[in-house]
PDB file of N, CA and C in Angstrom:
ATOM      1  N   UNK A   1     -23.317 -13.730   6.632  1.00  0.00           N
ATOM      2  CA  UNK A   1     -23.043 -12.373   6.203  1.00  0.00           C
ATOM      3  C   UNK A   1     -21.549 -12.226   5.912  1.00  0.00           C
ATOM      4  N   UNK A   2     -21.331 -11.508   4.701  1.00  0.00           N
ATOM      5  CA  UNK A   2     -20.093 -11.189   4.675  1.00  0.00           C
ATOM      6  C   UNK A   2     -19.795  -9.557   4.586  1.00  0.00           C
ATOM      7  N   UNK A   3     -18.420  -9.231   5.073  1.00  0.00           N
ATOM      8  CA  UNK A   3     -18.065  -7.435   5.356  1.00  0.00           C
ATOM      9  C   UNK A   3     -17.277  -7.254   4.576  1.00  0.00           C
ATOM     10  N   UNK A   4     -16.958  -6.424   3.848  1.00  0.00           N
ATOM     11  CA  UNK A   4     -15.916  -5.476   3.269  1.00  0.00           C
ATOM     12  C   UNK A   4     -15.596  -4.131   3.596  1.00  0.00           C
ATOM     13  N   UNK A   5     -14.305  -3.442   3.285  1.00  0.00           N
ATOM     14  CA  UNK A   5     -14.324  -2.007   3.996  1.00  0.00           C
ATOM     15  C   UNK A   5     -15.300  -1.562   2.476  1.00  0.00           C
ATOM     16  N   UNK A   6     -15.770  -0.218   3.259  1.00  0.00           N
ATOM     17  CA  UNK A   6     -16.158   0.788   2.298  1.00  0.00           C
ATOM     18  C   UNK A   6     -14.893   1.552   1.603  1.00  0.00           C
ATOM     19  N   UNK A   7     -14.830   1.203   0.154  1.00  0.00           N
ATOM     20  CA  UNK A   7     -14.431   1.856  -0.521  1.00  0.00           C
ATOM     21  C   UNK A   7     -13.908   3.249  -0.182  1.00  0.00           C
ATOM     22  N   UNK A   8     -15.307   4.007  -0.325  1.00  0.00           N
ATOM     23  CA  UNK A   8     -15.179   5.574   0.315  1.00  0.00           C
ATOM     24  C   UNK A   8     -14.064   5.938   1.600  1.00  0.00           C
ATOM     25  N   UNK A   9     -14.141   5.453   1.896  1.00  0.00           N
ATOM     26  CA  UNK A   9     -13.502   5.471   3.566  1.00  0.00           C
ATOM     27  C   UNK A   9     -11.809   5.510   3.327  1.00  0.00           C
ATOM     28  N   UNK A  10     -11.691   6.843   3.805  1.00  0.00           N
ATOM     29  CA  UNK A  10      -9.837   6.961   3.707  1.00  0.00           C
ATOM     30  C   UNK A  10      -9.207   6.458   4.934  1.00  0.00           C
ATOM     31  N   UNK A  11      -8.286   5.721   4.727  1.00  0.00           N
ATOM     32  CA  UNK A  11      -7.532   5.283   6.399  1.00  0.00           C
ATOM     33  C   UNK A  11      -6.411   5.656   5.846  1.00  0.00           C
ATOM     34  N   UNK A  12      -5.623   5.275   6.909  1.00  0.00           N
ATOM     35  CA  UNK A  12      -4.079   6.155   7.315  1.00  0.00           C
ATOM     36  C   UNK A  12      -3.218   4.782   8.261  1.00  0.00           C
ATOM     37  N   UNK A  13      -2.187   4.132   8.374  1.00  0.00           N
ATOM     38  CA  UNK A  13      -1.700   3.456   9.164  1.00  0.00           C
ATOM     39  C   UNK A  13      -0.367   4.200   9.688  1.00  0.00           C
ATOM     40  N   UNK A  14      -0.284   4.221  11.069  1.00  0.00           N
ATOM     41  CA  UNK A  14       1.092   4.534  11.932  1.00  0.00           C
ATOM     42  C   UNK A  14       1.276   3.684  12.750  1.00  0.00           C
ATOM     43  N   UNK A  15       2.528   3.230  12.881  1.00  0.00           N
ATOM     44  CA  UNK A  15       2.465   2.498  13.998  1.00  0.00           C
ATOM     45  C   UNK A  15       1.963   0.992  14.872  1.00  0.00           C
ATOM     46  N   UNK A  16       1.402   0.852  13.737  1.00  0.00           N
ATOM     47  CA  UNK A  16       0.582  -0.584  13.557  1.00  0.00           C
ATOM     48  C   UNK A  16      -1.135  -0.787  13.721  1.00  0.00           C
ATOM     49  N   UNK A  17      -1.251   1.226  14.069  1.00  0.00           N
ATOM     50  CA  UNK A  17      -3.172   1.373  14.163  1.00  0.00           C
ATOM     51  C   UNK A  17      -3.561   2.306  13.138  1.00  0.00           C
ATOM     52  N   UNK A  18      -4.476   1.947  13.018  1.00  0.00           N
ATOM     53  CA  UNK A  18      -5.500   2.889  11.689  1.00  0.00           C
ATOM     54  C   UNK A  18      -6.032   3.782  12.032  1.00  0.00           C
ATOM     55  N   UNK A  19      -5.913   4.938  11.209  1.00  0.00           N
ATOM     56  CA  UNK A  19      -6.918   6.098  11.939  1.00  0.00           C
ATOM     57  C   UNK A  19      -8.047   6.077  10.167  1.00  0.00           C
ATOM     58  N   UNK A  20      -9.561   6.201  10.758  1.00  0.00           N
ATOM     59  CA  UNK A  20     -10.137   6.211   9.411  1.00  0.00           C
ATOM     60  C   UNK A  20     -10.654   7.751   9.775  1.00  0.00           C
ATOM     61  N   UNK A  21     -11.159   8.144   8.291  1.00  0.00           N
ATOM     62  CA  UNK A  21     -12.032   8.931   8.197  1.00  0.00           C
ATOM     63  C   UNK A  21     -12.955   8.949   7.358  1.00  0.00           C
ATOM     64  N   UNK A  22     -13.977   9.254   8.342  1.00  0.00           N
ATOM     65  CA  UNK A  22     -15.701   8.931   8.028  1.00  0.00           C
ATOM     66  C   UNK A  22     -15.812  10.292   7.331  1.00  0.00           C
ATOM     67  N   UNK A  23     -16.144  10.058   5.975  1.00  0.00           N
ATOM     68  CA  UNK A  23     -16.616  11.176   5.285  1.00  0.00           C
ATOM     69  C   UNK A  23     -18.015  11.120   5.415  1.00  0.00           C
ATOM     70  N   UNK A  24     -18.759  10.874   5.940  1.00  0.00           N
ATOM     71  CA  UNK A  24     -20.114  10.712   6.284  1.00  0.00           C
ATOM     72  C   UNK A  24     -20.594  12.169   7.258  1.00  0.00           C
ATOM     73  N   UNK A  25     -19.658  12.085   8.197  1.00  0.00           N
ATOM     74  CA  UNK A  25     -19.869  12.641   9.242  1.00  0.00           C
ATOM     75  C   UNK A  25     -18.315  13.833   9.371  1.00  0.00           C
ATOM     76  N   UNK A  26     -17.495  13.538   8.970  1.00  0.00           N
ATOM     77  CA  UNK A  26     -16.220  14.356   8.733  1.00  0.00           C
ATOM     78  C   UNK A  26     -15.627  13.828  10.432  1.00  0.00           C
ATOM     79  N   UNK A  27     -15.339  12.976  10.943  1.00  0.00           N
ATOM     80  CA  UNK A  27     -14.558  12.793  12.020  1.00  0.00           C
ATOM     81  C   UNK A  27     -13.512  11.269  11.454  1.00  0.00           C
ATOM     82  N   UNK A  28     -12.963  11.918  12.366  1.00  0.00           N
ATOM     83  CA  UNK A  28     -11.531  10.478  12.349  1.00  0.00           C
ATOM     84  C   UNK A  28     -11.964   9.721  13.239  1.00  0.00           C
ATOM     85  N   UNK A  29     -11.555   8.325  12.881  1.00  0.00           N
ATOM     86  CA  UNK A  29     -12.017   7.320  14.203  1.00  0.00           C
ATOM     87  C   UNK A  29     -10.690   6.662  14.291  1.00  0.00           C
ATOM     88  N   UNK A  30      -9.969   6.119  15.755  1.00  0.00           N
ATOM     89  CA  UNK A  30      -8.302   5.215  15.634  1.00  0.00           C
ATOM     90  C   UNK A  30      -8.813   4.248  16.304  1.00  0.00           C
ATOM     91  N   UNK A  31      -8.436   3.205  15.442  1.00  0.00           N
ATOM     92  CA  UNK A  31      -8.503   1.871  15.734  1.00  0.00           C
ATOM     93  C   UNK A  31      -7.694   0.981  16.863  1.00  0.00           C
ATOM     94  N   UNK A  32      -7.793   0.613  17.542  1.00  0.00           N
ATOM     95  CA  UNK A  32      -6.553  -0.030  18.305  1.00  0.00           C
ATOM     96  C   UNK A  32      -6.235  -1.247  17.251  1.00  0.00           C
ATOM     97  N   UNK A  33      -4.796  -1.676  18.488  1.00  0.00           N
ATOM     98  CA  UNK A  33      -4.457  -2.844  17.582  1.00  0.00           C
ATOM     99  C   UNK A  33      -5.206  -4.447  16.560  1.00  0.00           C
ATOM    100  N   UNK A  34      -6.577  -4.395  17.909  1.00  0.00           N
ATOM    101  CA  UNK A  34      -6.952  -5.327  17.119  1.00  0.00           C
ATOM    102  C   UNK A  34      -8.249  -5.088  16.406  1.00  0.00           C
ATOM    103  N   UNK A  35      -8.491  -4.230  16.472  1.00  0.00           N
ATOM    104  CA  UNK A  35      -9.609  -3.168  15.476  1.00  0.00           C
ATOM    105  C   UNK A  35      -8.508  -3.143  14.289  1.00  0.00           C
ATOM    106  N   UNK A  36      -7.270  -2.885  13.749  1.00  0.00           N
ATOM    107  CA  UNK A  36      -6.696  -2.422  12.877  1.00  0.00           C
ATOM    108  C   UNK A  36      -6.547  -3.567  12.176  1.00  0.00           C
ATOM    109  N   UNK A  37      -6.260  -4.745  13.180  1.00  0.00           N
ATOM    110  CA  UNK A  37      -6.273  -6.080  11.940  1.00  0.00           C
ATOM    111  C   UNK A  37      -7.455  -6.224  11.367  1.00  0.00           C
ATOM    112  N   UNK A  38      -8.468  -6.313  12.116  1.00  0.00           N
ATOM    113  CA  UNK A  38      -9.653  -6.864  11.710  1.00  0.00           C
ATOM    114  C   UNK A  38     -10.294  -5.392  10.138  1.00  0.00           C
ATOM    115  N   UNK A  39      -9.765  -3.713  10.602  1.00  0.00           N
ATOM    116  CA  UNK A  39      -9.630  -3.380   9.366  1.00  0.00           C
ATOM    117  C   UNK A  39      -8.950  -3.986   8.184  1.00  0.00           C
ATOM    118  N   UNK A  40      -7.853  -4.106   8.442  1.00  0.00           N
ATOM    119  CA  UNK A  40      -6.880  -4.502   7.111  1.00  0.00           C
ATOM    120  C   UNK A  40      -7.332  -6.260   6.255  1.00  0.00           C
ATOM    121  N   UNK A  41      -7.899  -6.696   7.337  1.00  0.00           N
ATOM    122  CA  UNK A  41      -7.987  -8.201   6.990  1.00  0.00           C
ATOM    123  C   UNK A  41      -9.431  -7.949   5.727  1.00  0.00           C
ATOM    124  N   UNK A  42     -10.001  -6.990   6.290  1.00  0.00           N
ATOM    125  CA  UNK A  42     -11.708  -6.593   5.240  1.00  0.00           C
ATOM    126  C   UNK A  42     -11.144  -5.799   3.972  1.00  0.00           C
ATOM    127  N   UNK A  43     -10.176  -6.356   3.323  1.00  0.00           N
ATOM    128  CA  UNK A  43      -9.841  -5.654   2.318  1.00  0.00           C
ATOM    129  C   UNK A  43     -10.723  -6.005   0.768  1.00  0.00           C
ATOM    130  N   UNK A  44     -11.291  -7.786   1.545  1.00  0.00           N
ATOM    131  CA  UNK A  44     -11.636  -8.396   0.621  1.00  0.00           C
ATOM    132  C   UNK A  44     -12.662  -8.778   1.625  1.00  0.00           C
ATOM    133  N   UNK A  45     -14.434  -9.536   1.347  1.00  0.00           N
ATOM    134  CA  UNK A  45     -15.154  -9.533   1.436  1.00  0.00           C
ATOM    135  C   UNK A  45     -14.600 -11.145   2.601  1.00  0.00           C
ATOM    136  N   UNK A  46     -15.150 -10.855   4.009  1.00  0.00           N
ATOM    137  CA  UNK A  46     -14.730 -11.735   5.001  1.00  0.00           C
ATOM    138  C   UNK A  46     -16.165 -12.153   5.819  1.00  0.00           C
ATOM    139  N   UNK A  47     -16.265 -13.585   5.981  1.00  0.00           N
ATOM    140  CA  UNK A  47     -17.397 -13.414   7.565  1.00  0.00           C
ATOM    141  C   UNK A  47     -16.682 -13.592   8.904  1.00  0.00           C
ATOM    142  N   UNK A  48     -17.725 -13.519   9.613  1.00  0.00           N
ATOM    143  CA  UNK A  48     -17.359 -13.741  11.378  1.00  0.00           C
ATOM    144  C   UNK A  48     -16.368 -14.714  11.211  1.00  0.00           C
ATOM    145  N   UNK A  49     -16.810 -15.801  10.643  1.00  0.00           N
ATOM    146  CA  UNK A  49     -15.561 -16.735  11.578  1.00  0.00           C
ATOM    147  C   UNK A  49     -14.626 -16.429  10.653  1.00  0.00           C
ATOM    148  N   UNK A  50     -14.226 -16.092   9.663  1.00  0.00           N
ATOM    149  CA  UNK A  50     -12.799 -15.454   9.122  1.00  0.00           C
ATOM    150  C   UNK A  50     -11.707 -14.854   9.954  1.00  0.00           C
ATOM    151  N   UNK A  51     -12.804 -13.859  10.220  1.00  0.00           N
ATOM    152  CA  UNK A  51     -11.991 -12.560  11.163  1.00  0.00           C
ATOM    153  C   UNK A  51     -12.000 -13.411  12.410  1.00  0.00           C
ATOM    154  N   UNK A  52     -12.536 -14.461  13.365  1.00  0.00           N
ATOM    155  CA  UNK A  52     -12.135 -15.146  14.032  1.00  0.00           C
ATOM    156  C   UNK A  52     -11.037 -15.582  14.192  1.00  0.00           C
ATOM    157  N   UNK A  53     -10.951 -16.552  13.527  1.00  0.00           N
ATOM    158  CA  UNK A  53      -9.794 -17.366  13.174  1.00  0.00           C
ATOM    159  C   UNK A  53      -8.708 -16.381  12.697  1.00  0.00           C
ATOM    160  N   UNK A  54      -8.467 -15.133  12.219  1.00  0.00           N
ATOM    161  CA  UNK A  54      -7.355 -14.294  12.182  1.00  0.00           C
ATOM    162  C   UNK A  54      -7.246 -13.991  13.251  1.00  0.00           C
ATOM    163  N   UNK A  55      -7.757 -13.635  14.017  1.00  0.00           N
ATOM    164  CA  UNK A  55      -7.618 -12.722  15.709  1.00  0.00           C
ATOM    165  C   UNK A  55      -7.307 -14.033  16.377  1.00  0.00           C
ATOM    166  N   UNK A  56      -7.835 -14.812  16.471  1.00  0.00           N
ATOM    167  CA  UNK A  56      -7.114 -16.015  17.557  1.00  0.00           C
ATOM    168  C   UNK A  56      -6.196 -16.650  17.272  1.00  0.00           C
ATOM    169  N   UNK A  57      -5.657 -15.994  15.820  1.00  0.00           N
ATOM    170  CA  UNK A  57      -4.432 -16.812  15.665  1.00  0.00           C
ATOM    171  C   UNK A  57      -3.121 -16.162  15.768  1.00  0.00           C
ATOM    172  N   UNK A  58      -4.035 -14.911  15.928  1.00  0.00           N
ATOM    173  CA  UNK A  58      -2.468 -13.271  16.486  1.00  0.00           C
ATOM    174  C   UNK A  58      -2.505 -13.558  18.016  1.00  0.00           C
ATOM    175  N   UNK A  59      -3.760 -13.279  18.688  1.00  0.00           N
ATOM    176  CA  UNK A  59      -3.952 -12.846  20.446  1.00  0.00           C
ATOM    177  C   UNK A  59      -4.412 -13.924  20.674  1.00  0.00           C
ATOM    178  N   UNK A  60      -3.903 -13.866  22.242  1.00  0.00           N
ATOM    179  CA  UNK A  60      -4.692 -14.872  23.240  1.00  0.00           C
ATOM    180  C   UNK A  60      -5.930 -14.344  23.635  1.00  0.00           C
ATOM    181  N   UNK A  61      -6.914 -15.056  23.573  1.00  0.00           N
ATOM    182  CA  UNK A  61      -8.180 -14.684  23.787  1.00  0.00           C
ATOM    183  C   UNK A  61      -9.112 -15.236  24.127  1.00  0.00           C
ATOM    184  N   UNK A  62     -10.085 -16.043  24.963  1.00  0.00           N
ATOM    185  CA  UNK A  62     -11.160 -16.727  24.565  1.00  0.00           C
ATOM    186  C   UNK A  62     -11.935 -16.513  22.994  1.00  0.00           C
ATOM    187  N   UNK A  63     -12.326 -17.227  23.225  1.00  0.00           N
ATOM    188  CA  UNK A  63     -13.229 -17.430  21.327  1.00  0.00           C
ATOM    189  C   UNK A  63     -14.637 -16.407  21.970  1.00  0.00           C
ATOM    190  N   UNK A  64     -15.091 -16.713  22.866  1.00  0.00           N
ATOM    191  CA  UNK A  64     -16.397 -16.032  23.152  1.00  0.00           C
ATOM    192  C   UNK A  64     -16.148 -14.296  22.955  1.00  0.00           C
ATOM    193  N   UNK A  65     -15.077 -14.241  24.371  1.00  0.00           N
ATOM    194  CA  UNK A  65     -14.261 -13.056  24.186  1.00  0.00           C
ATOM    195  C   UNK A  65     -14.231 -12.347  22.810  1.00  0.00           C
ATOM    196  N   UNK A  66     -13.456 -13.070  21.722  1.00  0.00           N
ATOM    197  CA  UNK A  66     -13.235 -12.707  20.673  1.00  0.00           C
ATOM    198  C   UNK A  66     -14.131 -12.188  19.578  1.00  0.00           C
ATOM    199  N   UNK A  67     -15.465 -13.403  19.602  1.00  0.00           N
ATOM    200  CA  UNK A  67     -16.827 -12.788  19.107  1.00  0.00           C
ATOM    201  C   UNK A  67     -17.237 -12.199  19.780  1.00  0.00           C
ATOM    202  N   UNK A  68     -17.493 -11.370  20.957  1.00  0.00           N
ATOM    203  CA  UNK A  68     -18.317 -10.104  21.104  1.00  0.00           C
ATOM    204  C   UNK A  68     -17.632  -9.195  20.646  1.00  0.00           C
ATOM    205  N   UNK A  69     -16.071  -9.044  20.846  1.00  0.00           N
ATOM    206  CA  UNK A  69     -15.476  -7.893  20.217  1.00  0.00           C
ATOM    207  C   UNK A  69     -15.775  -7.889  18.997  1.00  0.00           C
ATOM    208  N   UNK A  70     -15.838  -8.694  18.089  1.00  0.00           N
ATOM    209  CA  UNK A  70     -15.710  -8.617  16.746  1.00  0.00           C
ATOM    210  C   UNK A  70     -17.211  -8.194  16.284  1.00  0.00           C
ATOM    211  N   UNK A  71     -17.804  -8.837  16.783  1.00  0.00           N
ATOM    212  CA  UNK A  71     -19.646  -8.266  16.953  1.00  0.00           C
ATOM    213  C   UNK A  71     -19.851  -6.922  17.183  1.00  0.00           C
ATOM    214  N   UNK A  72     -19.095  -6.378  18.326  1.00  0.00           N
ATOM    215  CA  UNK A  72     -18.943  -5.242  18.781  1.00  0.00           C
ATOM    216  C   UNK A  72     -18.647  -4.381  17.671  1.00  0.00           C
ATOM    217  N   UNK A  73     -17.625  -4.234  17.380  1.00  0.00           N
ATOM    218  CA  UNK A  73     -16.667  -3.875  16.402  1.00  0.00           C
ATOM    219  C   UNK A  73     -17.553  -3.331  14.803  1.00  0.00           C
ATOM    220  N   UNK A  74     -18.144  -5.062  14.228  1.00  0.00           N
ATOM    221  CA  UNK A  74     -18.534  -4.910  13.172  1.00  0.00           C
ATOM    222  C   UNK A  74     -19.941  -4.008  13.162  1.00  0.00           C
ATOM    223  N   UNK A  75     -20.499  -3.868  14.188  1.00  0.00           N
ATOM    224  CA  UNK A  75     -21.981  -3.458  14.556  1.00  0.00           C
ATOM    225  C   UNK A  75     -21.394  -1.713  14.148  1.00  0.00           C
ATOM    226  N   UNK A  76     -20.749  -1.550  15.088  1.00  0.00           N
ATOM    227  CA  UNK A  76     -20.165  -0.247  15.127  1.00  0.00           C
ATOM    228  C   UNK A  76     -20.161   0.473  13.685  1.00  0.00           C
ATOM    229  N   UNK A  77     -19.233  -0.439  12.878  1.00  0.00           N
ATOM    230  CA  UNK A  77     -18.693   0.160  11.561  1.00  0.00           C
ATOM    231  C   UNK A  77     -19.465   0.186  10.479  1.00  0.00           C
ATOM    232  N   UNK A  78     -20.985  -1.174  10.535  1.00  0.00           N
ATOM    233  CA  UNK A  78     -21.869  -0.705   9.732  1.00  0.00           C
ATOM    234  C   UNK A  78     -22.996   0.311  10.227  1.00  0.00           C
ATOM    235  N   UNK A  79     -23.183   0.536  11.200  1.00  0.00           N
ATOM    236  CA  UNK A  79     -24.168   2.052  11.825  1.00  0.00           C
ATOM    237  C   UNK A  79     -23.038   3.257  11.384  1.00  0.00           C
ATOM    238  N   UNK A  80     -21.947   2.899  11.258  1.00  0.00           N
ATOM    239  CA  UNK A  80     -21.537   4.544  10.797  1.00  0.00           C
ATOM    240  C   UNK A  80     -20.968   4.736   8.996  1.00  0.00           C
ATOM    241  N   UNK A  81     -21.800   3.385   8.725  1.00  0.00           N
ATOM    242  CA  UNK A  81     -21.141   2.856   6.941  1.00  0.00           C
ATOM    243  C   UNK A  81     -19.925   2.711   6.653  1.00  0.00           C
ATOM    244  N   UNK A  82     -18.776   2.520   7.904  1.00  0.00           N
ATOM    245  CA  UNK A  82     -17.578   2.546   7.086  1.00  0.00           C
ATOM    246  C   UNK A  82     -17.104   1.320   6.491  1.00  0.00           C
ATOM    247  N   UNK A  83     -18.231   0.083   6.766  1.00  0.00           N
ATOM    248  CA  UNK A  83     -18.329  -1.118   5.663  1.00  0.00           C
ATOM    249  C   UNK A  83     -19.230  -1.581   5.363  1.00  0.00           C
ATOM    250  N   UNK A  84     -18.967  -2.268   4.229  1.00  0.00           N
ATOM    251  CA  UNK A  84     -20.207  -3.023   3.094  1.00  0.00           C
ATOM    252  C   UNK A  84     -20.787  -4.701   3.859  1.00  0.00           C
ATOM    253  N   UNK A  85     -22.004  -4.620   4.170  1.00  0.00           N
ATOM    254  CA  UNK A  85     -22.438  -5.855   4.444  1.00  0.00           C
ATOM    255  C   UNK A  85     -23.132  -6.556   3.556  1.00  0.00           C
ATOM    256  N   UNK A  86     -22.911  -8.336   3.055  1.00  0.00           N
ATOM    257  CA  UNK A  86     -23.819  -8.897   2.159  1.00  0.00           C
ATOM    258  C   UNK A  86     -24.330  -9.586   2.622  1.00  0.00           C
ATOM    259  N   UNK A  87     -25.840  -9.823   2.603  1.00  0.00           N
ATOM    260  CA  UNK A  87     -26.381 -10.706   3.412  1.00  0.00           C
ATOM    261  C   UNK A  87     -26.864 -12.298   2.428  1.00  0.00           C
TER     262      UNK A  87
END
């Protein structure tokens, strides 16, 4: 599978975190720091181990560690559409 952000979806950067807003639903969502890479890195159509290998090459992390967050993460953002999945 590969992710991209949704188009639609306005973000905002301060500070080094993203705040988006879900026009779906009209709420803001803020990203922490490593939610914000893993936004910015989906600028262009990425899979799991992409965004892997970017996050373990910023933070210390276990790899396991790293894929549930990112699992976590991506699960999240396609139940609320704020990205494109290709299967």
């Amino acid at each position: 599978m590969r992710f991209k952000r949704n188009k639609k979806v306005s973000f905002a950067e301060l500070d080094n975190e993203i705040t988006l807003f879900n026009s779906f639903n009209s709420q803001y969502v803020n990203l922490n720091d490593s939610a914000s890479e893993i936004w910015l890195f989906l600028h262009k159509e990425r899979t799991i181990d992409e965004i892997k290998e970017k996050l373990l090459s910023i933070y210390e992390v276990s790899e396991s560690d790293c894929l549930k967050s990112i699992n976590y993460f991506l699960n999240k953002l396609t139940r609320e559409k704020l990205i494109n999945v290709e299967h």
